[in-house]
Protein backbone atom coordinates (compact mmCIF):
# COMPACT_ATOMS: atom_id res chain seq x y z
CA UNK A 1 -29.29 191.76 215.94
CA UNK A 2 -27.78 193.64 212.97
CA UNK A 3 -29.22 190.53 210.66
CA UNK A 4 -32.48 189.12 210.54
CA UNK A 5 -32.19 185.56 212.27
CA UNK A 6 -34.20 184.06 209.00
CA UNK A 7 -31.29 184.55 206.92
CA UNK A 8 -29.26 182.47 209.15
CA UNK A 9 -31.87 179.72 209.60
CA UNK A 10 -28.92 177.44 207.62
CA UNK A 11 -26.09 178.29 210.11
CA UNK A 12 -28.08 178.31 213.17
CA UNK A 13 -29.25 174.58 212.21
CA UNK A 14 -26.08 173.52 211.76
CA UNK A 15 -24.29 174.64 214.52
CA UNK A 16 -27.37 173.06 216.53
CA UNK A 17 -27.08 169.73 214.93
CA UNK A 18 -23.16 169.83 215.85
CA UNK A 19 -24.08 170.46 219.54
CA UNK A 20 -26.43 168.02 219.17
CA UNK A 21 -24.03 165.22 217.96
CA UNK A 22 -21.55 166.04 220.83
CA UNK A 23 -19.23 168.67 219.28
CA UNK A 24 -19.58 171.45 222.02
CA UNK A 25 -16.37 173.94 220.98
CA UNK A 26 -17.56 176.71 218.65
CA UNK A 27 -15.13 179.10 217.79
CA UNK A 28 -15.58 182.19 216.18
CA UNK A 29 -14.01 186.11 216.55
CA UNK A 30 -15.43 189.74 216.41
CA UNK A 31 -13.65 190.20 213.38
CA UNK A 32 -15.86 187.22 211.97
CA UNK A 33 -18.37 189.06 209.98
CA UNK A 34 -17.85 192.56 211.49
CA UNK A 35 -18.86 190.63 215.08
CA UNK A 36 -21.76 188.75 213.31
CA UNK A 37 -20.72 185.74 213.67
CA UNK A 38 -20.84 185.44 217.55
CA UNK A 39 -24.68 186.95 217.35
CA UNK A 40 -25.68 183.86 215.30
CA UNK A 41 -23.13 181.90 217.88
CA UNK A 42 -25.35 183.47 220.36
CA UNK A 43 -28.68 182.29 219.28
CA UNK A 44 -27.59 179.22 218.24
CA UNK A 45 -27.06 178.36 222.11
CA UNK A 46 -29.44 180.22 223.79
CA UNK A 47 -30.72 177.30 225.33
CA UNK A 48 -27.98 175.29 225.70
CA UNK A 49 -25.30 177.60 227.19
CA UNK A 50 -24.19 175.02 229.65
CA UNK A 51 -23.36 172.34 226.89
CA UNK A 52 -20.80 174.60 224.92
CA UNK A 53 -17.33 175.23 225.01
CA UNK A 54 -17.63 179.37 223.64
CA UNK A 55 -13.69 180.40 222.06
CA UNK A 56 -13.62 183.96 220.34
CA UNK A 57 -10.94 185.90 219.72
CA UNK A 58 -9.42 189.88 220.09
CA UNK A 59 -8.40 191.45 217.19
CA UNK A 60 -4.83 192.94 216.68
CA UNK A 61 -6.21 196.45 217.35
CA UNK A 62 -7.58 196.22 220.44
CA UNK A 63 -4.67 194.75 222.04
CA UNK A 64 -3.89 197.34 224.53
CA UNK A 65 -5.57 197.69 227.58
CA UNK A 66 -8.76 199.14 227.78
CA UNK A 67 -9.24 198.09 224.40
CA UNK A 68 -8.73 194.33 225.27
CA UNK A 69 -11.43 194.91 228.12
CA UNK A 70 -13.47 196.70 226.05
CA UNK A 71 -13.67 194.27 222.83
CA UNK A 72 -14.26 191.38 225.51
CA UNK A 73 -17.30 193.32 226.67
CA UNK A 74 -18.55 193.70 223.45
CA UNK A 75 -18.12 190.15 222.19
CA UNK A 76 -20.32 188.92 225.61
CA UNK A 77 -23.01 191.40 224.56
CA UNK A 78 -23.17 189.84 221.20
CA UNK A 79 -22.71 186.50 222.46
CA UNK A 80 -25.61 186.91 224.32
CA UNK A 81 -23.73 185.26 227.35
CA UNK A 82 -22.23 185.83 231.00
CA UNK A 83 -18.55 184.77 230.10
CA UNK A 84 -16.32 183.35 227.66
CA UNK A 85 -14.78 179.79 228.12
CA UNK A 86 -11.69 180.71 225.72
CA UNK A 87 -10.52 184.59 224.98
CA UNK A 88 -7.21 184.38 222.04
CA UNK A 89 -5.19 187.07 220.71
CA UNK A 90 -6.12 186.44 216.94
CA UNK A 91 -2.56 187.16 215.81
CA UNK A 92 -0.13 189.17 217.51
CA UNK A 93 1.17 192.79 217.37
CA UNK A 94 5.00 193.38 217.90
CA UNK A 95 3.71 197.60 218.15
CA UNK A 96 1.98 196.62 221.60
CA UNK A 97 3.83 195.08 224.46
CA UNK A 98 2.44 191.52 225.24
CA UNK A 99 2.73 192.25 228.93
CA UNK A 100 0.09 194.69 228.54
CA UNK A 101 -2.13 192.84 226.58
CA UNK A 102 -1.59 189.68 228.83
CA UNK A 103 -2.37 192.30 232.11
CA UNK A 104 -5.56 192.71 230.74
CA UNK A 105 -6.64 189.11 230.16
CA UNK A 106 -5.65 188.13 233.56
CA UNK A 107 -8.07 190.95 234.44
CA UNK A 108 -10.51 188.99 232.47
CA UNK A 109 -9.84 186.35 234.34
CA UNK A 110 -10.11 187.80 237.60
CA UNK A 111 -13.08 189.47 236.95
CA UNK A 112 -15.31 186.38 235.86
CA UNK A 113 -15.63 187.39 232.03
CA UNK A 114 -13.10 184.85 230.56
CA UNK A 115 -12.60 181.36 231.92
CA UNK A 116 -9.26 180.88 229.66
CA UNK A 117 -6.26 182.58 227.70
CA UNK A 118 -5.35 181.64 224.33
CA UNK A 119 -3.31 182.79 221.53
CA UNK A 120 -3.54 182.48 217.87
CA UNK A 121 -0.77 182.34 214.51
CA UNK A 122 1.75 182.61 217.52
CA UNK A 123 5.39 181.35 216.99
CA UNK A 124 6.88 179.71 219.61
CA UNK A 125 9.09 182.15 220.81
CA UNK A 126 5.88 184.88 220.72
CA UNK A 127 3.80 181.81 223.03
CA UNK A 128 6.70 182.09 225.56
CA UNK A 129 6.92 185.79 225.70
CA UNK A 130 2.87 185.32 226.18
CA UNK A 131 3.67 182.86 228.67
CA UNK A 132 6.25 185.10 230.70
CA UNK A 133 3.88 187.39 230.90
CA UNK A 134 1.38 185.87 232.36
CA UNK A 135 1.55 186.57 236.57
CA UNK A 136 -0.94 183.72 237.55
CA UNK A 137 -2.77 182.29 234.18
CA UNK A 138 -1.39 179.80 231.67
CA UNK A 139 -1.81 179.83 227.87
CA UNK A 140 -4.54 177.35 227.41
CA UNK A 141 -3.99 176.71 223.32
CA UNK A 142 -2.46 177.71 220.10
CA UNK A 143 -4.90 177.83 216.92
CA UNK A 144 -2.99 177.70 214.21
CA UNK A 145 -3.46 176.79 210.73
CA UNK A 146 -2.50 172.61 210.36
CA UNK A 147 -4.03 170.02 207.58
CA UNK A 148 -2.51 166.58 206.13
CA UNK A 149 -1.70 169.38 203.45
CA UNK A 150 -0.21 171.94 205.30
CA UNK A 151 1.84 170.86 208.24
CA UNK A 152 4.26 173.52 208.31
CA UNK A 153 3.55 173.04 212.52
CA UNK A 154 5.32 169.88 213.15
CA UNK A 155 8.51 171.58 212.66
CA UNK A 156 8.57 173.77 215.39
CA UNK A 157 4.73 174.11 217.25
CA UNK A 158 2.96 171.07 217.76
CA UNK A 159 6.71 169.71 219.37
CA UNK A 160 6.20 172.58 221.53
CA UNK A 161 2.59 172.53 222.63
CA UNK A 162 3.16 169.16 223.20
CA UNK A 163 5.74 169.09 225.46
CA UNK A 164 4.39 172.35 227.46
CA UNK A 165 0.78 170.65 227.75
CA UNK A 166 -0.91 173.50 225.58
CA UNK A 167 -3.53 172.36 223.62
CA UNK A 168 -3.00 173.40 219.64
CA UNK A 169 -6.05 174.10 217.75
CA UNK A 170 -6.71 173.24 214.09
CA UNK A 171 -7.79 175.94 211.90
CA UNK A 172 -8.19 174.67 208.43
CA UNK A 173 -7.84 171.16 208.92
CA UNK A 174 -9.70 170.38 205.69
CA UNK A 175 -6.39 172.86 203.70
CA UNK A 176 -9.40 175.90 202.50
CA UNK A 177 -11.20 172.79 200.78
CA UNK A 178 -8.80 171.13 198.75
CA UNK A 179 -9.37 167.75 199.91
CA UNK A 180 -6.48 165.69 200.05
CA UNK A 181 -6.75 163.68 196.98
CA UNK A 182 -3.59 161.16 197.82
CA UNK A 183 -5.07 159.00 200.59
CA UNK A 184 -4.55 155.36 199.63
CA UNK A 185 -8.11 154.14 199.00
CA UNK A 186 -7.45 150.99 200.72
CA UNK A 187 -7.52 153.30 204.13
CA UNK A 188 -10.82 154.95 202.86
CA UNK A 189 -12.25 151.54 202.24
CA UNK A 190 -11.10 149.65 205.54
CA UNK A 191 -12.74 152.70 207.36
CA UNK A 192 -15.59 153.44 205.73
CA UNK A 193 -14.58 156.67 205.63
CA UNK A 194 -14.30 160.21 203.17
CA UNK A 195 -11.38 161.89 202.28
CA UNK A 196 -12.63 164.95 204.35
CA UNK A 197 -13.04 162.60 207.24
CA UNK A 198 -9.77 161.20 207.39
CA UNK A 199 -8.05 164.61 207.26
CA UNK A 200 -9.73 165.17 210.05
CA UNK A 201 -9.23 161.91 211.68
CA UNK A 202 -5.14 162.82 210.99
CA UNK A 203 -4.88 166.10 212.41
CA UNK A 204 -6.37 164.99 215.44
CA UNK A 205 -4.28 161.61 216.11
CA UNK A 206 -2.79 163.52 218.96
CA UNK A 207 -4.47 163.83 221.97
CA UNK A 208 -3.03 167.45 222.13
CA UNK A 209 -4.92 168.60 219.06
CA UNK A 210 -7.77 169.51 218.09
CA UNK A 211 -9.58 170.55 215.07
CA UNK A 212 -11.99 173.23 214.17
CA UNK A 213 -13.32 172.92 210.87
CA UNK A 214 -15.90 174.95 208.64
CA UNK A 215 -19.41 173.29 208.51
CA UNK A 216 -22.20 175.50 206.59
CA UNK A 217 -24.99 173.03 206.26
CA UNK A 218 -26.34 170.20 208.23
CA UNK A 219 -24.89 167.54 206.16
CA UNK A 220 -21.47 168.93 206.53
CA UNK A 221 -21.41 168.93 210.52
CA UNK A 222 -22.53 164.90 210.54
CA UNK A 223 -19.75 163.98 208.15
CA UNK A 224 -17.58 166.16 210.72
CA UNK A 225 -19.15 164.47 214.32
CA UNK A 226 -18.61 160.91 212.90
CA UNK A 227 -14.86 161.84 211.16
CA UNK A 228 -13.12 160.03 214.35
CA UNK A 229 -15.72 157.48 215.37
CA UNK A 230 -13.29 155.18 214.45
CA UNK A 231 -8.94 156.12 214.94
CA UNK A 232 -6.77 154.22 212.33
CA UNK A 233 -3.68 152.05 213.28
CA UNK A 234 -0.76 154.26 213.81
CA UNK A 235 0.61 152.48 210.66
CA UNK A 236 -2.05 153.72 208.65
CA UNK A 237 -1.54 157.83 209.86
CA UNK A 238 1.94 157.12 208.82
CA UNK A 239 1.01 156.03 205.26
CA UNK A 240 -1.05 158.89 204.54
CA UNK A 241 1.24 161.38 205.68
């Protein structure tokens, strides 16, 4: 590894104590950390493999295709695994044509590495160009950027992914942070619940979404495992919108 594992000792735990409490996606991207970030994803499940749900993503460069086969290759090796469950297109690249890039994950596909295509901070018009290019596969998700804060989405791409049976995911469902600070208590207090919590709880009220949120320390990941141990009244979603 390009890091020594002691420095991530915090990050390592925490991802561990997610799996642990039953939250088995981890997504991360070789752009994360200059491809860093799926090492430590790679110890983290060493010896849990089977119990994980592994997303990472291909960075706008590499999206022609030998690259796309290439950066896939690489991101296993770091990984540490056999296969990916999830390969996205981190954002896409009007300068390469999607058929190609969508050629090349179907080779993926074909050839064991990647169990399913995604995209990522695709429009909907870009997800059915994706789509149409696809000869065999389907496009498994959307991550996009959606929070109580920032639901730009609902105009246009959670409609859409719901209809087509795609599932969106939830980057920055906790808005970089900035907890939502306009939550009628009473909802806190009838849930026994954070703020943080039931921003989470919200973006993930359909059954189509789901969230992916930061968690650096131990501490963070519990508050995140027990965010929807409870789901409010459809009244109450409405109110904090």
């Amino acid at each position: 590894m390009s890091r020594d594992r002691g420095e991530w000792t915090k990050e390592i735990s925490s991802l561990q104590r997610g799996i642990e409490l039953g939250m088995n996606l981890i997504d991360t991207a070789e752009r994360y950390s200059s491809g860093r970030s799926e090492e430590l994803v790679g110890v983290a499940v060493k010896d849990c493999r089977d119990d994980v749900f592994i997303a990472t993503k291909v960075a706008p460069p590499n999206l022609h295709y030998d690259a796309v086969i290439g950066a896939c290759k690489d991101s296993i090796k770091r990984l540490g695994v056999s296969f990916v469950d999830l390969y996205q297109i981190h954002w896409p690249d009007p300068g390469v044509p999607i058929k190609e890039t969508m050629s090349a994950m179907e080779k993926l596909v074909h050839d064991g590495l990647v169990r399913y295509i995604g995209v990522s901070n695709f429009s909907v018009s870009e997800t059915d160009e994706a789509r149409a290019a696809l000869a065999k596969s389907e496009i498994a998700s959307n991550q996009v950027e959606y929070a109580l804060t920032n639901r730009s989405v609902e105009t246009d791409i959670l409609p859409y992914c719901i209809r087509e049976k795609i599932t969106l995911m939830a980057y920055s469902p906790l808005a970089h942070g900035n907890v939502a600070l306009s939550i009628p208590k009473d909802i806190l207090q009838k849930y026994n619940t954070t703020p943080a919590q039931a921003m989470l709880n919200w973006v993930t009220r359909s059954e189509r979404v789901v969230a992916i949120p930061k968690a650096g320390n131990i501490k963070h990941q519990e508050e995140n495992a027990s965010s929807v141990a409870v789901r409010f009244t459809a009244k109450d979603y409405e109110r904090m919108a």
